[in-house]
Protein backbone atom coordinates (compact mmCIF):
# COMPACT_ATOMS: atom_id res chain seq x y z
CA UNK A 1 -13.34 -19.57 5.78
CA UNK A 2 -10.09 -18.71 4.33
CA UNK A 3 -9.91 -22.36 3.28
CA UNK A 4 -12.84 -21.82 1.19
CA UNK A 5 -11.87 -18.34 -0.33
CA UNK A 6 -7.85 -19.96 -1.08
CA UNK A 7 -10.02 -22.84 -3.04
CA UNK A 8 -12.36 -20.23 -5.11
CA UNK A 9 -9.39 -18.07 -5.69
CA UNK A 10 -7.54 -20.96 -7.26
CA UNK A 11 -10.44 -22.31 -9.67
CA UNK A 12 -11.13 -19.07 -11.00
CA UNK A 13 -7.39 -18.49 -11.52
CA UNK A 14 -6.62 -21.54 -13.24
CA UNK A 15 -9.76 -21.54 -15.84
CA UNK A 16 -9.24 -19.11 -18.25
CA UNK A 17 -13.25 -18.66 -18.80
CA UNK A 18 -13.52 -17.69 -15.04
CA UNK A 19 -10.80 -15.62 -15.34
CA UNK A 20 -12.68 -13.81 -17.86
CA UNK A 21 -15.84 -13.33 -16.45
CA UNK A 22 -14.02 -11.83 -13.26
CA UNK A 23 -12.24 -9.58 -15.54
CA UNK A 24 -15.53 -8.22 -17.46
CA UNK A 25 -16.70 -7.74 -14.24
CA UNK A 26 -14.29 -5.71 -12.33
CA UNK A 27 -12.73 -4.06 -15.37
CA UNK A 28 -13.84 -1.17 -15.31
CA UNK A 29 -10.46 0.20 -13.09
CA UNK A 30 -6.93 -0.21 -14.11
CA UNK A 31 -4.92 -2.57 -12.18
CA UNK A 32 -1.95 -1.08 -10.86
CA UNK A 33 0.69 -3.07 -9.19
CA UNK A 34 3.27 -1.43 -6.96
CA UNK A 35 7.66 -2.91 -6.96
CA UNK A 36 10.59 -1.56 -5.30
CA UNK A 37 13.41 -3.78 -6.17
CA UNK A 38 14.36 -6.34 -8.42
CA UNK A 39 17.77 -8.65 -8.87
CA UNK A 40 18.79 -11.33 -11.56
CA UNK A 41 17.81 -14.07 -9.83
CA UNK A 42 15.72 -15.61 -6.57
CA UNK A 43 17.22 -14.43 -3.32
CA UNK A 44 16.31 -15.53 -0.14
CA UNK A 45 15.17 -13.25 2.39
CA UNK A 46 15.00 -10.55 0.09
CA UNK A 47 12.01 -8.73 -1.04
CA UNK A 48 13.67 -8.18 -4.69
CA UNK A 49 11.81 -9.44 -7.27
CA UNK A 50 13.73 -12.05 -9.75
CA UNK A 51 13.61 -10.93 -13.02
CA UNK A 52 12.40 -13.78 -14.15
CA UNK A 53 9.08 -13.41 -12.18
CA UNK A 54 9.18 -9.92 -13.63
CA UNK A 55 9.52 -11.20 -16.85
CA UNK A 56 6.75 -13.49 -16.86
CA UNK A 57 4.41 -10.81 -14.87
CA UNK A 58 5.07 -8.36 -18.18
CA UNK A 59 3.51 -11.33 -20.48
CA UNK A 60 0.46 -11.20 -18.19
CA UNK A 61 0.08 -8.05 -18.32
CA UNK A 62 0.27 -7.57 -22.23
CA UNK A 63 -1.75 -10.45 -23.05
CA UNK A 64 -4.97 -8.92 -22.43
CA UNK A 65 -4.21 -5.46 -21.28
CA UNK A 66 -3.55 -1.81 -21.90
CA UNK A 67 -0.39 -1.23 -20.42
CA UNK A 68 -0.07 2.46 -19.52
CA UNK A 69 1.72 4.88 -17.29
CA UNK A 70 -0.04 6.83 -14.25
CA UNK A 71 0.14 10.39 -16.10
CA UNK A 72 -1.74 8.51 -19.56
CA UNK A 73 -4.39 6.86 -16.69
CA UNK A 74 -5.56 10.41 -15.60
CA UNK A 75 -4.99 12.32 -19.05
CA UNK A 76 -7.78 9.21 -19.97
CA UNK A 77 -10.01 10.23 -16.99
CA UNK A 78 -9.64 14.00 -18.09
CA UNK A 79 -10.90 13.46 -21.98
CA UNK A 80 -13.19 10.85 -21.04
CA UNK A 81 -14.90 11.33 -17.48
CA UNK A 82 -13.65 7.44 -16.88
CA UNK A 83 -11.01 5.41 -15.75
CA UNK A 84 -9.93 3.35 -18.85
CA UNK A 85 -11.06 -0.14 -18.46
CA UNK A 86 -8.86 -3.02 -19.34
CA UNK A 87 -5.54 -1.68 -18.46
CA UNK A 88 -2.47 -2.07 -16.01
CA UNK A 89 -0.08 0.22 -14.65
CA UNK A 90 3.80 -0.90 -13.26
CA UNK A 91 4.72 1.47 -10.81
CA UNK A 92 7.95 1.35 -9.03
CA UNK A 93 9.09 3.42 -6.32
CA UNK A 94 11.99 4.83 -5.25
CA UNK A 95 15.22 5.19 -7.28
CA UNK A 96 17.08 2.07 -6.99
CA UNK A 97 19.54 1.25 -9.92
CA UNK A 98 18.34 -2.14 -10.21
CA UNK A 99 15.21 -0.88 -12.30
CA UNK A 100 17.70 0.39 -14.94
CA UNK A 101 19.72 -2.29 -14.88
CA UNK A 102 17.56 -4.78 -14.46
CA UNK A 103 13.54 -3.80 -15.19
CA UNK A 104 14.08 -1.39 -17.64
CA UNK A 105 15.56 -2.97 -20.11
CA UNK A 106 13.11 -6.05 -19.88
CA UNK A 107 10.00 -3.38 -20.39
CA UNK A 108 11.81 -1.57 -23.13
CA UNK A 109 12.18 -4.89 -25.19
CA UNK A 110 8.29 -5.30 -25.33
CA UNK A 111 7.55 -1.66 -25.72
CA UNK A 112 5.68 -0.88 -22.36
CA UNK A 113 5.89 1.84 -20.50
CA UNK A 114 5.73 2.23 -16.50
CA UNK A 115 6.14 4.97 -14.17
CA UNK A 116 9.07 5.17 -11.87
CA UNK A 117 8.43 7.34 -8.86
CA UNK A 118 12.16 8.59 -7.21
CA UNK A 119 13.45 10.14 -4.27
CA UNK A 120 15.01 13.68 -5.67
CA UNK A 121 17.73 13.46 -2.01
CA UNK A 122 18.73 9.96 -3.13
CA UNK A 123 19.11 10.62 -6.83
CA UNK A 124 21.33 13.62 -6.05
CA UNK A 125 23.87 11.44 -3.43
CA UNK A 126 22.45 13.39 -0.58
CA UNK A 127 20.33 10.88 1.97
CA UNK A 128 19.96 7.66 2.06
CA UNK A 129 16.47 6.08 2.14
CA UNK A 130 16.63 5.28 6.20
CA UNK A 131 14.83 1.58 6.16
CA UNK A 132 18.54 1.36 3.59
CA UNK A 133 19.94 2.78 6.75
CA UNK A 134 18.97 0.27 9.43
CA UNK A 135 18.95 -2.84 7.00
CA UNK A 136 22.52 -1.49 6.33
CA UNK A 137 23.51 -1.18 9.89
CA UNK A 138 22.06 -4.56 11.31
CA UNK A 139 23.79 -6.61 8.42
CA UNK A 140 27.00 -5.91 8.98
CA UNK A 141 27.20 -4.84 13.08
CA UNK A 142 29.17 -6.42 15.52
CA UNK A 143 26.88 -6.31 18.68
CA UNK A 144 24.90 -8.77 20.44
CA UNK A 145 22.23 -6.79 21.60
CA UNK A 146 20.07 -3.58 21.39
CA UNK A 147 17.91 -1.91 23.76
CA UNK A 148 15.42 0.96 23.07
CA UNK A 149 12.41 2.36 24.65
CA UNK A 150 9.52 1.79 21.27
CA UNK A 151 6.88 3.33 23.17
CA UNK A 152 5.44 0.34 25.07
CA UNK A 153 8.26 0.10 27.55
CA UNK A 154 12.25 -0.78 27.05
CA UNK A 155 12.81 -4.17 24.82
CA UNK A 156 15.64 -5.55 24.02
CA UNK A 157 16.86 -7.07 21.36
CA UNK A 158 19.46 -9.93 20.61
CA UNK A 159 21.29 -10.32 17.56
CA UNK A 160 22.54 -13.18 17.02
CA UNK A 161 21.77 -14.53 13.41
CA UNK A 162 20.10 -13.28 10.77
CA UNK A 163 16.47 -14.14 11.73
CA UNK A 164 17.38 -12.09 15.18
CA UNK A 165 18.24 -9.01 13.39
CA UNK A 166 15.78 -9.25 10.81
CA UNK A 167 13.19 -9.37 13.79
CA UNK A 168 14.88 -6.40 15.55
CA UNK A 169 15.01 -4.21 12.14
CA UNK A 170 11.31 -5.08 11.59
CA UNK A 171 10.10 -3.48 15.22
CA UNK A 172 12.23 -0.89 14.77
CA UNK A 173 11.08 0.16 11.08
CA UNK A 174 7.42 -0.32 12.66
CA UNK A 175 8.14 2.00 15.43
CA UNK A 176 9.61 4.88 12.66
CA UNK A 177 6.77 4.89 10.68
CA UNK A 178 4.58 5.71 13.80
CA UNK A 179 6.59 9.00 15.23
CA UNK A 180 6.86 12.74 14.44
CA UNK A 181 10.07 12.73 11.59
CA UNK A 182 12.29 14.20 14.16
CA UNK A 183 11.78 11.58 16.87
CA UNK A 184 12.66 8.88 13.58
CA UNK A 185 15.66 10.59 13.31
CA UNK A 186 16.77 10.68 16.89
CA UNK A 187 15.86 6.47 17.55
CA UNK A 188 17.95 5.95 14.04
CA UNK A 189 20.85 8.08 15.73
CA UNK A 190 20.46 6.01 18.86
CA UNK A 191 20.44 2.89 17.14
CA UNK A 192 23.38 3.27 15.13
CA UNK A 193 25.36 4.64 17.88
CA UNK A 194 24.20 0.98 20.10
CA UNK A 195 25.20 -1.19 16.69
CA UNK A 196 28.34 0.67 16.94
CA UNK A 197 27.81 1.80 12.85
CA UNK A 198 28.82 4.86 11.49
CA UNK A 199 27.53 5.39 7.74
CA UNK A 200 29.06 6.27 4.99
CA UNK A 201 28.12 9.64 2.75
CA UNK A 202 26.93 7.25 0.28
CA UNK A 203 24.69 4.15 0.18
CA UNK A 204 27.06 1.35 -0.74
CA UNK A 205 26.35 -0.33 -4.21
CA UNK A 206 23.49 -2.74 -3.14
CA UNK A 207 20.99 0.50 -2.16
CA UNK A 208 22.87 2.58 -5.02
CA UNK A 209 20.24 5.39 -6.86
CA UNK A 210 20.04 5.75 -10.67
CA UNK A 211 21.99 8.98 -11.98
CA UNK A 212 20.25 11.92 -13.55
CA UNK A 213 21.76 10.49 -16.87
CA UNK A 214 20.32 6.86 -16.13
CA UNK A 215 16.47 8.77 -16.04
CA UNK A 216 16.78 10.57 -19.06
CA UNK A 217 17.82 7.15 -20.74
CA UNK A 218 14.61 5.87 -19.15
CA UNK A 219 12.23 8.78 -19.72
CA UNK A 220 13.26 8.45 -23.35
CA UNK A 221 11.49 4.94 -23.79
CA UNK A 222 8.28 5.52 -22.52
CA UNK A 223 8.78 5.29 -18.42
CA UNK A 224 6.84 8.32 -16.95
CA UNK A 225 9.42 9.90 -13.93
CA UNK A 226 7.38 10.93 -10.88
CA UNK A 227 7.49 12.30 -8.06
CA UNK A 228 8.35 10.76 -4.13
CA UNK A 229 9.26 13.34 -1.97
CA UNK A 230 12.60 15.30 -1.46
CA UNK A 231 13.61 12.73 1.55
CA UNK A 232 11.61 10.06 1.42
CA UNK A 233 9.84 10.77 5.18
CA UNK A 234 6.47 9.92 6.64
CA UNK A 235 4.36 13.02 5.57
CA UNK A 236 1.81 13.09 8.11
CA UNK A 237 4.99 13.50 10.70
CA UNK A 238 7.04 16.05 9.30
CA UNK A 239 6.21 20.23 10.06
CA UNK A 240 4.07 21.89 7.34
CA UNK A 241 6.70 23.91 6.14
CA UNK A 242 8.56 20.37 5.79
CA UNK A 243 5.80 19.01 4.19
CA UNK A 244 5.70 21.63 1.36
CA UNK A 245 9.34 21.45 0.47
CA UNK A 246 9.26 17.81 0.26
CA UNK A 247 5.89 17.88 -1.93
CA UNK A 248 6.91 20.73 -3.87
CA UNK A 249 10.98 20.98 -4.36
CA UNK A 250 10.91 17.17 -5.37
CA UNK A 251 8.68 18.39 -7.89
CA UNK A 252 10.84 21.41 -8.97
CA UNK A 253 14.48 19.70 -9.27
CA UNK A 254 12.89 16.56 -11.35
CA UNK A 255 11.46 19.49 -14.25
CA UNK A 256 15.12 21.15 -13.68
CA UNK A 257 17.09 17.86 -14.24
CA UNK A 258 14.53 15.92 -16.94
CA UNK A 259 13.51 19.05 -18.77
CA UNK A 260 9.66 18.19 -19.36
CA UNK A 261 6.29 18.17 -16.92
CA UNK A 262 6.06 16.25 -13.86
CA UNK A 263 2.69 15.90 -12.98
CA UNK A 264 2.27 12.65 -10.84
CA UNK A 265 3.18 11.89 -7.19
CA UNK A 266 3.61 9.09 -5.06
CA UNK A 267 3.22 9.22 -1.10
CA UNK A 268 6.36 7.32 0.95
CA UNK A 269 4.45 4.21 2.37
CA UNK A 270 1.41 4.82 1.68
CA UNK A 271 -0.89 3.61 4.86
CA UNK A 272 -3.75 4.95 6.09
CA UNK A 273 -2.13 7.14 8.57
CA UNK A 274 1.02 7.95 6.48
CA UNK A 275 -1.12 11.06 5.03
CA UNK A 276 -3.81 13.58 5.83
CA UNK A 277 -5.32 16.78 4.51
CA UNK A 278 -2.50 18.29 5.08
CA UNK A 279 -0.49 16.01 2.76
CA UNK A 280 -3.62 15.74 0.31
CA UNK A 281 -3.55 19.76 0.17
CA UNK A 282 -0.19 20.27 -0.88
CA UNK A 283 -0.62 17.49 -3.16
CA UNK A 284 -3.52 18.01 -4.97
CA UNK A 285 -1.69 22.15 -5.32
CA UNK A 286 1.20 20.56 -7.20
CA UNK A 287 -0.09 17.63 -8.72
CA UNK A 288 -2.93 16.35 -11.29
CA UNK A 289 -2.81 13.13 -9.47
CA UNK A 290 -1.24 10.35 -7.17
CA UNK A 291 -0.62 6.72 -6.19
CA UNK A 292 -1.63 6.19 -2.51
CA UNK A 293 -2.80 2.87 -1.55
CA UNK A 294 -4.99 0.18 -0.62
CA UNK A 295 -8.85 0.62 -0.79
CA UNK A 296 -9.14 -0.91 -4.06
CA UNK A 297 -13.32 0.55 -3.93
CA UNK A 298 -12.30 4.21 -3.67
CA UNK A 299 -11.17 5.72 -6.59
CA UNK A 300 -9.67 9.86 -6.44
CA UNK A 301 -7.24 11.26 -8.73
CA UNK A 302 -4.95 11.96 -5.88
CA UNK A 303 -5.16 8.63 -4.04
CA UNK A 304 -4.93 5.93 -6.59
CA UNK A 305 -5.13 2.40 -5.07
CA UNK A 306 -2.30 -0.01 -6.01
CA UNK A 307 -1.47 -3.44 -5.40
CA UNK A 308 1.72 -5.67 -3.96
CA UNK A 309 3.30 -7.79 -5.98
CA UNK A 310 5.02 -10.97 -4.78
CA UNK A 311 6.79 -14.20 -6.90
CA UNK A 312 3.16 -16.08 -6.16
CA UNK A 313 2.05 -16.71 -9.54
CA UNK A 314 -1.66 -17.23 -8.43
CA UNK A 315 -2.00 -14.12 -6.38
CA UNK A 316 -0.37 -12.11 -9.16
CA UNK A 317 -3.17 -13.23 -11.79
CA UNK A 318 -5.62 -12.94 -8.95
CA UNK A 319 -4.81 -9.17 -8.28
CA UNK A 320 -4.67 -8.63 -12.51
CA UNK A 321 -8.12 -10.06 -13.18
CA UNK A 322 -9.43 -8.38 -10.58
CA UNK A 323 -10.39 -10.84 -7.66
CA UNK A 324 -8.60 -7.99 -5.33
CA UNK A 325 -11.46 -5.39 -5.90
CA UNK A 326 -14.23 -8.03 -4.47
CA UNK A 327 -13.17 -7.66 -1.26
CA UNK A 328 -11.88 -4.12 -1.90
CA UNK A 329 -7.74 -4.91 -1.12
């Protein structure tokens, strides 16, 4: 079966009519495609993007869409009573430097905007984003083993190579975005203290934030800044009264730093279980709208379905014509 839908997928994509027809008939939504980081050139093991895929993504996108930025995609809803049809949205989350050094400048040379969704701890120096954390701490420790308790008995862990660490990062990053945000905290403590790592105040340059200087740049040609938490936590885990300074503070110091409106928000991670009314409330109290996730059939203001992008040239025109929708994401 998926044999069959790989071989449909790759007709329609490679015949310009098809790809057509698919777009008049899932147009009706934008398409908005979701990136976190992005470096100069291919890089194995990493989930940057190169920038020449990035590059050749933009041309995609302008050739036969309305590029626009989340906060333009709901002000169209508002006057209309519609999502515009025919248009794309970049999105890129975080706060990483290597969208202004890198993306930026390749968006501002064709004129199109995007929205860049940051971390208001990481932009002002004071947290790291904690999958930085572990990636950080397995890359450069010294043991040759870990042992933790992830909830389905004790496992251990060796690390010897790359692909052994990688594997041992990947359960425990799985296990932290299933636990209340102080039990995260305490199994990142632990795990440091086993690798034998002790952080420094600062991410080191390869997980270095933009400055507050670096966003007005941006915000100056055409990238809408948003909104993605204080912290960066899970926040279905975290205490309400955690939940509304997150939400709502991350809110406050952007308008403080970049001097104009911010009225969009993006949820950290963005699975199913990663938010709840809770999360929606405070939300939905601070913000006209929001970029959540993956049910590419269910369309509110405040949970905006996005899409991954990856170097796979096929599955990138796929997702932009609209084959995604079909089968809903």
């Amino acid at each position: 079966m998926r044999q069959v839908k790989n071989s449909i997928k790759t007709a329609i994509v490679g015949n310009r009519m098809l790809r057509g027809m698919l777009n008049s008939a899932t147009g009706d939504f934008p398409k908005i495609f979701v990136y976190h980081r992005f470096a100069r050139s291919r890089q194995p093991g990493s989930d940057a993007l190169a920038v020449d895929e990035f590059i050749w993504q933009l041309e995609q996108l302008r050739s036969g869409f309305d590029v626009m930025t989340v906060a333009a995609c709901l002000g169209h809803f508002e006057r209309h009573g519609r999502w515009p049809k025919q248009s794309a949205i970049v999105t890129v989350d975080d706060g990483y430097r290597d969208f202004y050094d890198i993306a930026f400048p390749e968006l501002a040379k064709r004129g199109l905007p995007a929205t860049f969704y940051v971390t208001t701890g990481f932009i002002d120096r004071h947290v790291w984003l904690w999958p930085d954390m572990l990636e950080h701490a397995f890359s450069v420790t010294h043991a040759d083993s870990l042992t933790l308790d992830l909830g389905d008995g004790v496992a251990s862990f060796p690390l010897h190579g790359g692909d052994a660490k990688r594997q041992a990062w990947s359960a425990v990053s799985s296990r932290c975005l299933k636990v209340a945000d102080h039990e995260r905290k305490a199994l990142i403590g632990s795990v440091l203290a086993q690798l034998g790592v002790v952080l420094q105040p600062h991410p080191p340059s390869e997980y270095e934030a933009v400055t507050w200087d670096q966003l007005r740049d941006i915000g100056s040609h055409g990238i809408e800044i948003g909104s993605h938490t204080v912290s960066h936590p899970i926040l279905s885990r975290v205490p309400l009264e955690e939940l509304d300074r997150e939400v709502r503070l991350s809110k406050r110091r952007l308008e403080e730093q970049l001097g104009c409106e911010v009225s969009t928000f993006c949820y950290p991670n963005s699975s199913p279980h990663d938010i709840n009314e809770a999360v929606l409330g405070s939300v939905r109290q601070h913000y006209a709208g929001a970029v959540f996730g993956i049910d590419l059939k269910r369309w509110d203001r405040h949970m905006l379905p996005r899409m991954g992008v990856t170097e796979d040239r096929e599955d990138f025109l796929w997702k932009l014509y609209g084959g995604e929708s079909l089968t809903g994401g």
